[in-house]
Protein backbone atom coordinates (compact mmCIF):
# COMPACT_ATOMS: atom_id res chain seq x y z
CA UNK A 1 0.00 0.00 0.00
CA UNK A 2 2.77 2.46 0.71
CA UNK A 3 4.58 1.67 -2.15
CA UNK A 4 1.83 2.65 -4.40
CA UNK A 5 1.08 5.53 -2.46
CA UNK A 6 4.49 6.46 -3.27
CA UNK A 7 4.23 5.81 -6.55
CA UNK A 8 1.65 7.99 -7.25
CA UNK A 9 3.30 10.62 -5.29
CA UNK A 10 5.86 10.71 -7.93
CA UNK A 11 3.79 10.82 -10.66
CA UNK A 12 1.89 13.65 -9.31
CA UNK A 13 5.25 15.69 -8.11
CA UNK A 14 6.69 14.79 -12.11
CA UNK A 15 2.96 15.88 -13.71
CA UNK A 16 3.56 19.17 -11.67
CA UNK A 17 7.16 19.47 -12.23
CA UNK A 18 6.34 18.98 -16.46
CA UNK A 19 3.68 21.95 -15.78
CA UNK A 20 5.55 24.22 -14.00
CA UNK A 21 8.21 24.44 -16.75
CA UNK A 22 6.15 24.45 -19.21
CA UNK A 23 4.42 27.50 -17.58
CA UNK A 24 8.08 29.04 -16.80
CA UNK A 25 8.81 28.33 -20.36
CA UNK A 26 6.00 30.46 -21.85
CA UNK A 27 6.27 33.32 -19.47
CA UNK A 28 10.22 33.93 -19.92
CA UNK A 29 9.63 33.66 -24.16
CA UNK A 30 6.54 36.30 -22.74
CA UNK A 31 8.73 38.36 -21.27
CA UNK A 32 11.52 38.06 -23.61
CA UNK A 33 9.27 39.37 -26.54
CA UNK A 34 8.44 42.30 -24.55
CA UNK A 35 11.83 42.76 -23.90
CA UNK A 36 12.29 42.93 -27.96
């Protein structure tokens, strides 16, 4: 049970990691065309 608790603890934390950059990503190329 705590195993796959674990388990999808990671996948969550990865799925949020992935989304957060992708966020970061778009607001620094945001910024950057301001920038321009």
């Amino acid at each position: 049970m705590i195993v796959v608790d674990t388990s999808v603890f990671i996948d969550l934390f990865f799925e949020y990691n992935r989304r957060r950059t992708e966020l970061a990503d778009a607001l620094f190329k945001d910024i950057g065309e301001k920038k321009l």
